[in-house]
N, C-alpha and C. Protein backbone atom coordinates (compact mmCIF):
# COMPACT_ATOMS: atom_id res chain seq x y z
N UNK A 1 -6.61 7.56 -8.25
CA UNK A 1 -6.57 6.64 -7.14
C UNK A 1 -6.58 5.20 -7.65
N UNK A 2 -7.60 4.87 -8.46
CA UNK A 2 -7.31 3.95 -9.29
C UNK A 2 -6.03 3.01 -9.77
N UNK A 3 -5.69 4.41 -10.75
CA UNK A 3 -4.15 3.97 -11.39
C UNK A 3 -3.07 3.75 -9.92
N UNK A 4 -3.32 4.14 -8.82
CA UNK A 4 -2.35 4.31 -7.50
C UNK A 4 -2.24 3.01 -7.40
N UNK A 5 -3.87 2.02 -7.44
CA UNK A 5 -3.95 0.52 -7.04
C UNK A 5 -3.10 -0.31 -7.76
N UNK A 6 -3.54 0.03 -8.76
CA UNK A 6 -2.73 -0.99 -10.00
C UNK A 6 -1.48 -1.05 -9.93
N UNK A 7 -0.79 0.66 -10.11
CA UNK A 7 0.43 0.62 -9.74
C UNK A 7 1.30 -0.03 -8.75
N UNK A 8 0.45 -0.33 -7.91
CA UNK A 8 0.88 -1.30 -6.17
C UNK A 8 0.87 -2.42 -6.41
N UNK A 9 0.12 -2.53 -6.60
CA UNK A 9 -0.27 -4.04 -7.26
C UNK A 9 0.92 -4.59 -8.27
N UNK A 10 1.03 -4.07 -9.20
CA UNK A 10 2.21 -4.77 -9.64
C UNK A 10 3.83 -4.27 -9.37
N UNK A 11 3.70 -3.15 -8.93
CA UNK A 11 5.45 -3.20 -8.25
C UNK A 11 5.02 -3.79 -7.00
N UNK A 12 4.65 -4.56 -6.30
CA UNK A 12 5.04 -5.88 -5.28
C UNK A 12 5.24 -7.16 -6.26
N UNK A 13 4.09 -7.88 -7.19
CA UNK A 13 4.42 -8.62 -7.74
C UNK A 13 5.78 -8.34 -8.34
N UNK A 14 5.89 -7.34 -8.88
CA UNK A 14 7.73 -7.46 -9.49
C UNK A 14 8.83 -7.24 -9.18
N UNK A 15 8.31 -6.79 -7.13
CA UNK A 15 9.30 -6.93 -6.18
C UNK A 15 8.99 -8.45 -5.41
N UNK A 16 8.46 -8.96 -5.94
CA UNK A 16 8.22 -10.41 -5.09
C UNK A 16 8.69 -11.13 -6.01
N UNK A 17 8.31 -11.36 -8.08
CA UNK A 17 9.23 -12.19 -8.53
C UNK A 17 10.97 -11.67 -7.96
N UNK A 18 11.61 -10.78 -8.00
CA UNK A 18 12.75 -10.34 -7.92
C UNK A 18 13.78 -10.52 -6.90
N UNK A 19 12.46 -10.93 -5.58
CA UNK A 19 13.08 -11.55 -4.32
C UNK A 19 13.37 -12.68 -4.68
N UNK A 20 11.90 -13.63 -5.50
CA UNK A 20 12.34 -15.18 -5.43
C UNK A 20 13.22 -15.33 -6.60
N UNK A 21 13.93 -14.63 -7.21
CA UNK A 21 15.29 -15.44 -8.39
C UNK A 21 16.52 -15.20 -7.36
N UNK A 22 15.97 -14.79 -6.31
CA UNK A 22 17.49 -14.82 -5.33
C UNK A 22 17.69 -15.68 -4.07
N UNK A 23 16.07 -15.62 -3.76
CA UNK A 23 16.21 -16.62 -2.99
C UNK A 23 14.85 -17.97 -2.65
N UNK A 24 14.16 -18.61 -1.89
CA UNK A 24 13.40 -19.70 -2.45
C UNK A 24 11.73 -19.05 -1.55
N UNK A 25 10.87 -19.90 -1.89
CA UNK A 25 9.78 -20.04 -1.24
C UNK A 25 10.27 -19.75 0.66
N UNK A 26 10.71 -20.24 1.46
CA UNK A 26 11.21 -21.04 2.40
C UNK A 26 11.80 -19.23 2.73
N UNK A 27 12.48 -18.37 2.09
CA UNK A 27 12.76 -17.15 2.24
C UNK A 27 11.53 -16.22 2.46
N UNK A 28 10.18 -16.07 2.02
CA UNK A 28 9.32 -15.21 1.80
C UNK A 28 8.80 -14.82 3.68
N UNK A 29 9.19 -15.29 4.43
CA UNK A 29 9.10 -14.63 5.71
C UNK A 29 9.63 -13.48 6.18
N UNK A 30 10.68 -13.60 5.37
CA UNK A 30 12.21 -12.28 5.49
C UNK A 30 11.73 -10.66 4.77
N UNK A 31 10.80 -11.59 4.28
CA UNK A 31 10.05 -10.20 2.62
C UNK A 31 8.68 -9.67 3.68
N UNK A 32 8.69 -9.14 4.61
CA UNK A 32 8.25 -8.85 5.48
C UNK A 32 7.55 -7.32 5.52
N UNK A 33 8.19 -6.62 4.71
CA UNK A 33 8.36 -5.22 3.71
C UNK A 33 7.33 -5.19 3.08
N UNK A 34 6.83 -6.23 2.30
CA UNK A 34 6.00 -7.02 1.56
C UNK A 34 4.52 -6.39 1.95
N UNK A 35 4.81 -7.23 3.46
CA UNK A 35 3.35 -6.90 4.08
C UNK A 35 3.07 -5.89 4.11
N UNK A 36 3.91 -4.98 4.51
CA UNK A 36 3.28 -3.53 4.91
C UNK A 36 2.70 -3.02 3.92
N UNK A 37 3.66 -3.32 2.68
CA UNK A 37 3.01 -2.68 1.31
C UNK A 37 1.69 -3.38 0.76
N UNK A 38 0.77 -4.49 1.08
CA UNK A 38 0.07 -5.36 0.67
C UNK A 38 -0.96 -4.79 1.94
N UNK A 39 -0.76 -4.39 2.90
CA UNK A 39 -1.36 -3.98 3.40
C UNK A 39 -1.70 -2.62 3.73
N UNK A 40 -1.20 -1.96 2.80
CA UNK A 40 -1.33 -0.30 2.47
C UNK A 40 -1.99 -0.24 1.05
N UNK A 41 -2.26 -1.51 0.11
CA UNK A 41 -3.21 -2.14 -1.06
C UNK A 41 -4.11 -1.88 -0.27
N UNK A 42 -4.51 -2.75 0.41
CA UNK A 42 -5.80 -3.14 0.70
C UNK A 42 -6.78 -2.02 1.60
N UNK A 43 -5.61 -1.01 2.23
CA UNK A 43 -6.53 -0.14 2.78
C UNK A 43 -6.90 1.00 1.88
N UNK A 44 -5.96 1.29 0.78
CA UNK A 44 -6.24 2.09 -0.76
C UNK A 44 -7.18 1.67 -1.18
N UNK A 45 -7.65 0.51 -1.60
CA UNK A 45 -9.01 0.06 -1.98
C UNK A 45 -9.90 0.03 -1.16
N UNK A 46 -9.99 0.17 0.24
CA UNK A 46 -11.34 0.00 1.34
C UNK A 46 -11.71 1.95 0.63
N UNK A 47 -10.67 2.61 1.08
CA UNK A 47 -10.68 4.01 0.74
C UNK A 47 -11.37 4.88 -0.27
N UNK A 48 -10.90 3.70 -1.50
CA UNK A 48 -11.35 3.88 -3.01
C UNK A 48 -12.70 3.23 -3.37
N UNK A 49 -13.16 2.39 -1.91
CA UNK A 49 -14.57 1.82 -2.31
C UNK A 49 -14.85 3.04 -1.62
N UNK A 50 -14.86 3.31 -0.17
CA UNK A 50 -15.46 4.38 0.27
C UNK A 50 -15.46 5.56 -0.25
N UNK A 51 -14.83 6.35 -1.26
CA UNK A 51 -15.17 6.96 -1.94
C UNK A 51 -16.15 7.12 -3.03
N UNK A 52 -15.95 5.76 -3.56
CA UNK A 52 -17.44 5.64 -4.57
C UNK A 52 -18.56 5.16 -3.59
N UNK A 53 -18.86 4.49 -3.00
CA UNK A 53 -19.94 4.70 -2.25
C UNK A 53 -20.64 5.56 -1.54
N UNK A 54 -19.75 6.31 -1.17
CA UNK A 54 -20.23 7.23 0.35
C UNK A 54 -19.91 8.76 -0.46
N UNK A 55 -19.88 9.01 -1.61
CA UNK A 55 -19.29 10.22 -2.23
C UNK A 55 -19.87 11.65 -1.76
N UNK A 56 -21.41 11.27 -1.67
CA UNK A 56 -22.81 12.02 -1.35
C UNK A 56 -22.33 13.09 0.12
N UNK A 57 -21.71 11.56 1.22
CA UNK A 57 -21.87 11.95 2.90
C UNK A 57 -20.32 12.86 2.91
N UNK A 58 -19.24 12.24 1.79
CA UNK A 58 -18.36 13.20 2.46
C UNK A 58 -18.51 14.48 1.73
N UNK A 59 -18.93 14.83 0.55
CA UNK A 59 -19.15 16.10 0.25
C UNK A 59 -19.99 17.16 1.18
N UNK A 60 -20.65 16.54 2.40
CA UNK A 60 -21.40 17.59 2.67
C UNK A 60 -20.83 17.36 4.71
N UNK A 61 -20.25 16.53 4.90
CA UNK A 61 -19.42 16.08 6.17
C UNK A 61 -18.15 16.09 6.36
N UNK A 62 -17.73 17.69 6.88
CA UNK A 62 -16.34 17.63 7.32
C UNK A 62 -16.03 16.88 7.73
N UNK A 63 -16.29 16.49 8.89
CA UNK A 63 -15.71 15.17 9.90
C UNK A 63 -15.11 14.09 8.97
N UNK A 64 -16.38 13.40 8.90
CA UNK A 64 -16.07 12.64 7.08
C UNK A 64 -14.76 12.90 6.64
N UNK A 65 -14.42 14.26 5.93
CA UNK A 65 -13.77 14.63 5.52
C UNK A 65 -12.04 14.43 5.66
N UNK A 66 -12.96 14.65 6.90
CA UNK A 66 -11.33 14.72 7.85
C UNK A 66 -10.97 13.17 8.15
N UNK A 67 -11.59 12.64 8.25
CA UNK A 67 -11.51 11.21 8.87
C UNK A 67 -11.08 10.75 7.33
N UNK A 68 -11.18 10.53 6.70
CA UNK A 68 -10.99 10.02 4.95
C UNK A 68 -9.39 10.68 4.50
N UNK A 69 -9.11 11.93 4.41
CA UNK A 69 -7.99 12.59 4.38
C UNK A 69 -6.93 11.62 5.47
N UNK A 70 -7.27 11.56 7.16
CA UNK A 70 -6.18 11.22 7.82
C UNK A 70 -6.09 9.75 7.29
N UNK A 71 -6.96 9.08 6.76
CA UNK A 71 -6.79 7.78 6.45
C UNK A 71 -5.76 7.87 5.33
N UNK A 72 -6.13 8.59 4.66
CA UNK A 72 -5.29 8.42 3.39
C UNK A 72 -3.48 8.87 3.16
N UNK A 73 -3.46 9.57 4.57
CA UNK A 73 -1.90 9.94 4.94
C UNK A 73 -1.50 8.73 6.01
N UNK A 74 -1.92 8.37 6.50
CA UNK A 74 -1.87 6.70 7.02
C UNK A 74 -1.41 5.56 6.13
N UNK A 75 -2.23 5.29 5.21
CA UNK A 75 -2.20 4.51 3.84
C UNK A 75 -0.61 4.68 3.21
N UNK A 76 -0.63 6.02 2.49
CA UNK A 76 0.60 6.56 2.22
C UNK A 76 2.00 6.56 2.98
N UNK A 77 1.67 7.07 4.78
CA UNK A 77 3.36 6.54 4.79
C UNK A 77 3.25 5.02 5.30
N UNK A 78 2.65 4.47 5.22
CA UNK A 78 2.50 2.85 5.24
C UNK A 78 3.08 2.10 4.10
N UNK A 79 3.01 2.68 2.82
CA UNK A 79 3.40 2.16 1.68
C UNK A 79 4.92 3.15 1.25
N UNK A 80 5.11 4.23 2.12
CA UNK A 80 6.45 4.60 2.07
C UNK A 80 7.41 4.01 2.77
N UNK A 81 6.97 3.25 4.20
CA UNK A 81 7.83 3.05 5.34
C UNK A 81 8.05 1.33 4.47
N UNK A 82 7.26 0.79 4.30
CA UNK A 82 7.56 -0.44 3.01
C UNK A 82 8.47 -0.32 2.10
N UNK A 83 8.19 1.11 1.46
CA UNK A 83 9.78 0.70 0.47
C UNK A 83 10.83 1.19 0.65
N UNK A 84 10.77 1.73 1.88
CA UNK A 84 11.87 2.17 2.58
C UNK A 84 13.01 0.72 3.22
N UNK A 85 11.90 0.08 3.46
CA UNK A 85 12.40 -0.74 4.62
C UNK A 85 12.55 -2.16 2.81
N UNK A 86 12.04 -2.39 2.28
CA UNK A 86 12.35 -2.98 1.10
C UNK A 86 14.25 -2.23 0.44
N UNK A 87 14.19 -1.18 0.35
CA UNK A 87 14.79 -0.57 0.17
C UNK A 87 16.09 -0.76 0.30
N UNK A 88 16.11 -1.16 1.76
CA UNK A 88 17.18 -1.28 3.04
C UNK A 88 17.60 -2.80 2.83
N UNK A 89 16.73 -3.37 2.71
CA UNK A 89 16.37 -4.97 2.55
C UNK A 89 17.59 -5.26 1.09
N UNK A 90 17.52 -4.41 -0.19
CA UNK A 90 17.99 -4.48 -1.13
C UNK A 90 19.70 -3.71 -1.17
N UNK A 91 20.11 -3.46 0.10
CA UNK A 91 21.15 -2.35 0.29
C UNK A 91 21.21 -1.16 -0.86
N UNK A 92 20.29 -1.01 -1.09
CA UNK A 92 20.66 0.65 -1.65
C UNK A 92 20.62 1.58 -1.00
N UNK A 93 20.07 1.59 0.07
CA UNK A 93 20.76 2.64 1.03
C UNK A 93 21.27 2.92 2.05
C-alpha cells in the first residue's frame, strides 16, 4: 500500500512535468484529470493511516471491514477514471 502511494505520487508529478513542456502555467485548469488522481492520493493515505492505526478494531469488526474494503474500491476506480480521462486528454485512445 505504501509502494501504491509513492507510485502516485510520482506518476502525477511526471504527468504534470509532461503537461507543462506542452503547454504553460495558465493551462493547468484543463489538467483537471490531475485532480481526481491527487485526490484518490490523498484518500490512499487517510486509508493507509487508518490501517496503521485502527489495525486492532478492523481485525475483529466486520462492518469495519467492510466499510475499509468499499473505501478502497472507491479510491481505486477514482484513480482509474483519472487515467482514463488523462488518457483521453493525451489522445491515445
Amino acid at each position: 500500500m505504501l509502494m501504491g502511494l509513492v507510485s502516485c505520487l510520482f506518476a502525477n508529478m511526471t504527468g504534470l512535468l509532461a503537461f507543462l513542456e506542452e503547454g504553460s502555467i495558465s493551462d493547468l485548469p484543463q489538467f483537471y484529470h490531475a485532480l481526481l488522481i491527487w485526490l484518490s492520493i490523498i484518500f490512499f493515505a487517510v486509508l493507509f493511516w487508518v490501517r496503521i492505526k485502527f489495525q486492532v478494531d478492523l481485525r475483529y469488526s466486520s462492518l469495519k471491514r467492510y466499510i475499509y474494503f468499499i473505501g478502497h474500491i472507491l479510491a481505486v476506480g477514482i484513480l482509474f477514471y483519472g487515467a482514463h480521462l488523462g488518457a483521453k486528454i493525451a489522445e491515445r485512445i
